[in-house]
Protein backbone atom coordinates (compact mmCIF):
# COMPACT_ATOMS: atom_id res chain seq x y z
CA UNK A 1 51.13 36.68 54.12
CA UNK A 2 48.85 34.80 52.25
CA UNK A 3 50.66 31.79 52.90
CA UNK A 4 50.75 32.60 56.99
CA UNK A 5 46.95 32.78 56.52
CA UNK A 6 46.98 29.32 54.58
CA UNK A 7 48.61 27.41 57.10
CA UNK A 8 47.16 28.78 59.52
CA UNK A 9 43.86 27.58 58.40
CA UNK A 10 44.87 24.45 57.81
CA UNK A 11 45.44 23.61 61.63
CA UNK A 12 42.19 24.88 62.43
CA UNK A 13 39.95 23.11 59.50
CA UNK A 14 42.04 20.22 60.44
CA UNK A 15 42.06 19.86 64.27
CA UNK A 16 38.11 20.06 63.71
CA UNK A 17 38.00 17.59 61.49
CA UNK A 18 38.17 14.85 64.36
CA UNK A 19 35.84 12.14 64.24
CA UNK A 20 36.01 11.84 67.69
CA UNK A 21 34.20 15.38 68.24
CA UNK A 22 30.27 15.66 68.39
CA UNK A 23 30.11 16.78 64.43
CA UNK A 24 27.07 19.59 65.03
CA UNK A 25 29.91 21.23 67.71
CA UNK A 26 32.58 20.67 65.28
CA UNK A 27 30.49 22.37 62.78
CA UNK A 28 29.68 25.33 64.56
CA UNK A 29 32.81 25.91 65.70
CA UNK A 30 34.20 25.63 61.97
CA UNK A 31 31.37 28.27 60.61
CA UNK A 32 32.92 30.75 62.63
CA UNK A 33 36.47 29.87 62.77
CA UNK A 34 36.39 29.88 58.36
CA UNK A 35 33.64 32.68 58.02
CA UNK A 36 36.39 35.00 57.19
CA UNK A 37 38.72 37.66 58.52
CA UNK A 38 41.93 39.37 58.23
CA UNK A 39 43.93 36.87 60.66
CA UNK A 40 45.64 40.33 62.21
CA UNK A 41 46.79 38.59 65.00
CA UNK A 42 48.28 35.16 63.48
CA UNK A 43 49.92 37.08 60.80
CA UNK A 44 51.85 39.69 63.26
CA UNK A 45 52.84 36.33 65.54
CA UNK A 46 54.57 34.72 62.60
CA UNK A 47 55.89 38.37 61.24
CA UNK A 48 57.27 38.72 64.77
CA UNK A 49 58.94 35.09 64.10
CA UNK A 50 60.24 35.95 60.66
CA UNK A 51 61.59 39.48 61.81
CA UNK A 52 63.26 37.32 64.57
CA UNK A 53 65.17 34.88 61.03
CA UNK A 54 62.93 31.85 63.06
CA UNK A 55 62.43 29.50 60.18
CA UNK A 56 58.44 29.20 60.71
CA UNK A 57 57.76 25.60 61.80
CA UNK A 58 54.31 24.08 61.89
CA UNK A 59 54.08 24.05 65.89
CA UNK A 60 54.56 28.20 65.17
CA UNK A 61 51.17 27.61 63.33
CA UNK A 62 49.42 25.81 65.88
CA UNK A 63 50.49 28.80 67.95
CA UNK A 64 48.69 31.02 65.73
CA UNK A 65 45.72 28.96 65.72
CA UNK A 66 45.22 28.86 69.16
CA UNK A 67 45.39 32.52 69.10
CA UNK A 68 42.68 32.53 66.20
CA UNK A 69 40.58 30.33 68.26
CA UNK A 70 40.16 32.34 71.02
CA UNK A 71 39.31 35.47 69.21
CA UNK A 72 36.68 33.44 67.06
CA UNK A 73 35.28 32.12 70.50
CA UNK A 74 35.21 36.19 71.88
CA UNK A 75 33.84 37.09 68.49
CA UNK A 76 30.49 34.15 68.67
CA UNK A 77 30.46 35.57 72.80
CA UNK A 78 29.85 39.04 71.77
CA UNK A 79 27.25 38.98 69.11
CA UNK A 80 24.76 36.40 71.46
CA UNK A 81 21.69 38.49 72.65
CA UNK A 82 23.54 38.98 76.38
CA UNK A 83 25.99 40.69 74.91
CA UNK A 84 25.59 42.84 71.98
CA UNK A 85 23.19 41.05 70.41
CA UNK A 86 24.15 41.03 66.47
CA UNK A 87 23.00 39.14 63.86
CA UNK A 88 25.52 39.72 61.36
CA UNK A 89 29.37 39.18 61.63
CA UNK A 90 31.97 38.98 58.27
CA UNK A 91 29.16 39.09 56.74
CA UNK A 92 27.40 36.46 57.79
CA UNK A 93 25.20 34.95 59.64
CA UNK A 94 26.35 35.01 63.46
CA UNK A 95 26.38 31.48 65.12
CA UNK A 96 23.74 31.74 67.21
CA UNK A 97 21.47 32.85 64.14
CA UNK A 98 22.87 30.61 61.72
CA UNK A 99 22.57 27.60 64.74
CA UNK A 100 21.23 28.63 68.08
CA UNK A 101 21.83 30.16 71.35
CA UNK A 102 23.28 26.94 73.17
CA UNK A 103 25.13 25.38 70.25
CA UNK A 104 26.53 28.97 69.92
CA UNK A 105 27.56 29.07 73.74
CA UNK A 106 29.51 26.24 73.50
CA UNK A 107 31.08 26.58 70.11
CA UNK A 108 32.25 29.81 72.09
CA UNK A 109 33.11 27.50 75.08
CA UNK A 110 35.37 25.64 72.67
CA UNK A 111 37.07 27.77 71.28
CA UNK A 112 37.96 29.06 74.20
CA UNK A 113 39.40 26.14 75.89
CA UNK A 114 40.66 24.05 72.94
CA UNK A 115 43.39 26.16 72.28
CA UNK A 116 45.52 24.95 75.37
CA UNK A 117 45.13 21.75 74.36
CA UNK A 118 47.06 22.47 70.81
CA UNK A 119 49.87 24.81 72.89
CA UNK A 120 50.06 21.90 74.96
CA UNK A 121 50.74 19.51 71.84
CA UNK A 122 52.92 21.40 70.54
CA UNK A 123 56.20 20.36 69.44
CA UNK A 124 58.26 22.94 71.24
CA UNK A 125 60.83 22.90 74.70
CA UNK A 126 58.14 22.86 77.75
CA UNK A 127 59.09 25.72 78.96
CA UNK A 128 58.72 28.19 76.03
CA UNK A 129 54.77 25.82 76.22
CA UNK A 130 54.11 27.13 79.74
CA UNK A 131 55.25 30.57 79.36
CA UNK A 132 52.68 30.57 76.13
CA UNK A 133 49.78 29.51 77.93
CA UNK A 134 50.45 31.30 80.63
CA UNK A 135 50.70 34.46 78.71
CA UNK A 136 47.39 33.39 76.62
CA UNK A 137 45.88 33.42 79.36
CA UNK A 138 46.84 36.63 80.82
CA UNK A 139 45.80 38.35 77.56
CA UNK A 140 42.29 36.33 77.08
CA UNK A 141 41.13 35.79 81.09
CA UNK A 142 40.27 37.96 83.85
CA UNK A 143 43.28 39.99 83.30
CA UNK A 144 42.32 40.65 80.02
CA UNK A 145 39.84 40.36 77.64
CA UNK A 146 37.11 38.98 79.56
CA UNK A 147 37.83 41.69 81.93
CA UNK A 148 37.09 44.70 79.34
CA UNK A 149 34.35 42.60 77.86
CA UNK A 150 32.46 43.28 81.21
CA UNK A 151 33.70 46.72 81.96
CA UNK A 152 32.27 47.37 78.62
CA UNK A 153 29.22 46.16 79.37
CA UNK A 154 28.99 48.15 82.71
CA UNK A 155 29.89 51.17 81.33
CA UNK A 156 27.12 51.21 78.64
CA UNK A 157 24.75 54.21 78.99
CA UNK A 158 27.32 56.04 81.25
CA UNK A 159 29.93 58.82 80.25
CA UNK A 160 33.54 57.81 80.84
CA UNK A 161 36.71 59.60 81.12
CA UNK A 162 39.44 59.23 78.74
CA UNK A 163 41.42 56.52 81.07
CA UNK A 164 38.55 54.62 81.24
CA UNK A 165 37.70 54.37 78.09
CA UNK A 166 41.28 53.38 77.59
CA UNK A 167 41.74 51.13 80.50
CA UNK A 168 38.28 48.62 78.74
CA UNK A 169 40.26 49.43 75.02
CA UNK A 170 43.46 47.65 76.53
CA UNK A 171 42.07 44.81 78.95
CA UNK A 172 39.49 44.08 75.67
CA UNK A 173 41.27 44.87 72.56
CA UNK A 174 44.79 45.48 73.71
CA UNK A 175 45.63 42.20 75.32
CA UNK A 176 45.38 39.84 72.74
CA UNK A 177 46.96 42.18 70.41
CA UNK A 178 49.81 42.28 72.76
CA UNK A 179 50.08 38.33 72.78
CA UNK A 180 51.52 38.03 69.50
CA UNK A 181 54.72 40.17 70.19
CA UNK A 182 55.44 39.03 73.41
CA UNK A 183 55.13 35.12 71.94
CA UNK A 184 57.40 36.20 69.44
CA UNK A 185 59.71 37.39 71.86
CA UNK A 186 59.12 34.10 74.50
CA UNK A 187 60.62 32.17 71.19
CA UNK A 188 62.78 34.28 70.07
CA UNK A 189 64.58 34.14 73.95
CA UNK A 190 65.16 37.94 74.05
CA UNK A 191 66.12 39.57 76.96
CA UNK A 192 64.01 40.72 79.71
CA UNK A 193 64.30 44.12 78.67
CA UNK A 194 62.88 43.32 75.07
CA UNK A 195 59.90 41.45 76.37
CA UNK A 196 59.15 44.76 78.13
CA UNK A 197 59.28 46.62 75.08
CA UNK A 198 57.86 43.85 72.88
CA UNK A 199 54.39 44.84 75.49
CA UNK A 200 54.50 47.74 74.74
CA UNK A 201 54.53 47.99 71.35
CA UNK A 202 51.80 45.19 71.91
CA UNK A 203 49.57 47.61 74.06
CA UNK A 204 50.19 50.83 71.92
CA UNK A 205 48.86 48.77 69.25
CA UNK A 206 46.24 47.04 70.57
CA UNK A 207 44.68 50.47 71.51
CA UNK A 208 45.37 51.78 67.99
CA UNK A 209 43.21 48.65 66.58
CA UNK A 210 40.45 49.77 69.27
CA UNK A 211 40.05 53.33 68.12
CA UNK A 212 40.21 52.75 64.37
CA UNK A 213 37.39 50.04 65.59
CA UNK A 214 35.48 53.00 67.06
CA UNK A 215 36.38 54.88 63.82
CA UNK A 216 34.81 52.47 61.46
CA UNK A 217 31.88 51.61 63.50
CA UNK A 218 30.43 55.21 62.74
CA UNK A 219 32.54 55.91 59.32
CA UNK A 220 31.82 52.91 57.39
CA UNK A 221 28.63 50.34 56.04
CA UNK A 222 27.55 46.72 56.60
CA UNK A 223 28.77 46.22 53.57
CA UNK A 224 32.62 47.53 54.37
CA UNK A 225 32.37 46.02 57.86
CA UNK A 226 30.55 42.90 57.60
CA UNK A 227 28.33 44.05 60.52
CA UNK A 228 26.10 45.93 61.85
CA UNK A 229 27.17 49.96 62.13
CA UNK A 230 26.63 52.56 64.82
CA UNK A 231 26.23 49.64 67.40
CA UNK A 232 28.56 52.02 69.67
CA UNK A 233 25.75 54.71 69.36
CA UNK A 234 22.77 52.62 69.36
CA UNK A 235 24.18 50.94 72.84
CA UNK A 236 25.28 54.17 74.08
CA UNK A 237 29.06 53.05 74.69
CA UNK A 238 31.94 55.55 75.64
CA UNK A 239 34.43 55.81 72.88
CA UNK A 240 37.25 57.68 71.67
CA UNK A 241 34.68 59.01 68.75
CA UNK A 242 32.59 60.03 70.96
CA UNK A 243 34.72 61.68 73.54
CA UNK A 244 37.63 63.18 71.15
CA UNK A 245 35.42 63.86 68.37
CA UNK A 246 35.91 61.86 64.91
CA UNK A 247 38.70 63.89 63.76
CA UNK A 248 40.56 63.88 66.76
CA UNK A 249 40.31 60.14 67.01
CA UNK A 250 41.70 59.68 63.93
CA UNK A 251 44.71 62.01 64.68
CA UNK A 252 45.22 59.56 67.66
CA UNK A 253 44.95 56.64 65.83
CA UNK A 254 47.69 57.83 63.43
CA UNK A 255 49.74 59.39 66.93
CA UNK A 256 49.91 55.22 68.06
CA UNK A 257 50.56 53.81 64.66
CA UNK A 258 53.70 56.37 64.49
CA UNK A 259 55.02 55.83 67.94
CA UNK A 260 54.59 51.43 66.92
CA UNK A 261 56.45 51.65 64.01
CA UNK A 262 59.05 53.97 65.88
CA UNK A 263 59.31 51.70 68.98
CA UNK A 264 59.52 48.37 66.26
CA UNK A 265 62.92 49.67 64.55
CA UNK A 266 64.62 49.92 68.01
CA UNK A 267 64.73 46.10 68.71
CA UNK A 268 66.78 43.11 67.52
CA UNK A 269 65.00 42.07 64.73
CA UNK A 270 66.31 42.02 61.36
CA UNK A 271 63.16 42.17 58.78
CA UNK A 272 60.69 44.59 59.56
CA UNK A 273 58.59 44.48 56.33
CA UNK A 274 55.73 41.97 56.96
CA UNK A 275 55.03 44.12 60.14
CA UNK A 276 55.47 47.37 58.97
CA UNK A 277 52.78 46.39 56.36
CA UNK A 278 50.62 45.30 59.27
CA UNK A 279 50.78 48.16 61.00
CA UNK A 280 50.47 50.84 57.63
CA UNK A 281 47.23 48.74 56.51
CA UNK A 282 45.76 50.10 60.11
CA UNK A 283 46.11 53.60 58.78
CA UNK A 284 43.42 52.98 56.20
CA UNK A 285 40.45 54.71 57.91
C-alpha cells in the first residue's frame, strides 16, 4: 500500500510542478495536496484494480490522483470561514490560515477542476475516459458531494431524522467513496449487474466512513485527528452520535463494515486482501 500511496504522490507533486502555473497557486495547492492523509480513496481504487489481476499502470495513478485532488479541494472548501471555519486540518495549518482566504478559494477551485484535465490525458480507450469523468462527476457535483455539503449546512441547528441524516452522509461522504469501486469496475469491464453491486458496496461504505467520522469527532483529540474536535456539537449538526447514541453508532458502524466485506466476496475478483485490510482498519474506533 505504501507503494499505491508513493505513486500516487508522485503524479500530484509532479503535475504541480509546471512552470507554466502561477507558482503561489501551485504552492497552495501542493500544501494541501502533501499535508498528509491516509489516501483511503486512491488506495481502495487501485485495490479494486489489483483484486480485478489489472497490472496497475501509471494512467491507473493519474486516476487516483484526480480522485485525491478533488477531496483535497472539498477538504481546503470546508475549513474556509463560510463553511466550517477551521483552522487546523492533518495537523496543520489550513490553507486559508497558512495563505489566505482567496488564494485558498482557488487552490480549492483547482483542485477541483484540474482533475479532468489528467482523466482526460490519460492513456486509456476514450470510452472507459468518459465514463470516468462522467462518474467523477456524479460523485463530486450536484449529485453528490457538493449536494450534502449544502444540505449539511442547512440542516445545522435543526433536528433531523435518521434518513436525513443519511441521505447528507451519502450525497457528502458516500459518493466519492463509491467512485473508487465503480472505476474499478468501468476498467475492469464487468457486467452491468456488477457495477450495480460494485455501488453498493461503494454507498454502504461510504456511510460507514461517515459515522465512524461522527464517532471520532466526539471520541478522539486534536492530536489523534489532526483537527479540531466536537465541531459536530459546537455547530449543532445532526449525526448518527447524536441521534443513535455513541454506542449505538458504533454498533452501526460495525453492522456496514460486516455487510461490505460480505457483499465484496460475492463478486469476480480474485484477491481480496488489500481491501479487506481497508475496510478492517475502519473498525478501529
Amino acid at each position: 500500500m505504501n507503494t499505491k500511496i508513493k505513486k500516487t504522490e508522485e503524479v500530484l507533486e509532479n503535475f504541480y510542478k509546471n512552470l507554466k502555473f502561477p507558482s503561489h497557486l501551485a504552492q497552495a495547492t501542493t500544501y494541501s495536496l502533501m499535508a498528509g492523509g491516509k489516501r483511503i480513496r486512491p488506495l481502495l481504487f487501485l485495490s479494486m484494480l489489483e483484486a480485478y489481476k489489472i497490472e496497475l499502470k501509471p494512467a491507473h495513478f493519474e486516476v487516483a490522483a484526480a480522485l485525491e485532488m478533488i477531496h483535497t479541494g472539498s477538504l481546503i472548501h470546508d475549513d474556509l470561514p463560510a463553511m466550517d471555519n477551521d483552522d487546523y486540518r492533518r495537523g496543520k495549518w489550513t490553507n486559508h490560515k497558512k495563505f489566505d482566504e482567496a488564494t485558498a478559494i482557488l487552490a480549492g477551485d483547482s483542485l477541483f477542476l484540474d482533475p479532468y484535465f489528467v482523466l482526460a490525458s490519460c492513456d486509456l480507450p476514450a470510452q472507459n475516459v468518459v465514463s470516468l469523468v462522467k462518474e467523477l462527476a456524479y460523485a463530486s457535483g450536484s449529485f453528490g458531494m457538493v449536494a450534502g455539503q449544502i444540505l449539511d449546512m442547512d440542516c445545522e441547528k435543526k433536528e433531523l431524522n435518521r434518513s436525513e441524516i443519511e441521505e447528507i452522509h451519502q450525497l457528502k461522504t458516500g459518493r466519492m467513496l463509491t467512485f473508487p469501486f465503480v472505476a474499478a469496475g468501468i476498467l475492469a469491464n464487468v457486467s452491468e449487474t456488477e457495477l450495480i453491486q460494485l455501488r453498493q458496496i461503494g454507498e454502504k461504505l461510504g456511510l460507514a466512513f461517515q459515522i465512524r467520522d461522527d464517532i471520532l469527532d466526539v471520541t478522539r483529540s486534536f492530536a489523534e485527528l489532526g483537527k479540531t474536535p466536537g465541531k459536530d456539537i459546537i455547530e449543532e449538526k445532526s449525526t448518527y452520535v447524536s441521534l443513535l447514541g455513541l454506542e449505538a453508532a458504533k454498533t452501526q458502524l460495525l453492522c456496514l463494515l460486516t455487510e461490505v466485506k460480505n457483499a465484496l466476496s460475492v463478486l469476480t475478483i480474485v484477491n481480496q486482501s488489500d481491501i479487506l485490510l481497508l475496510v478492517k482498519n475502519l473498525e478501529q474506533i
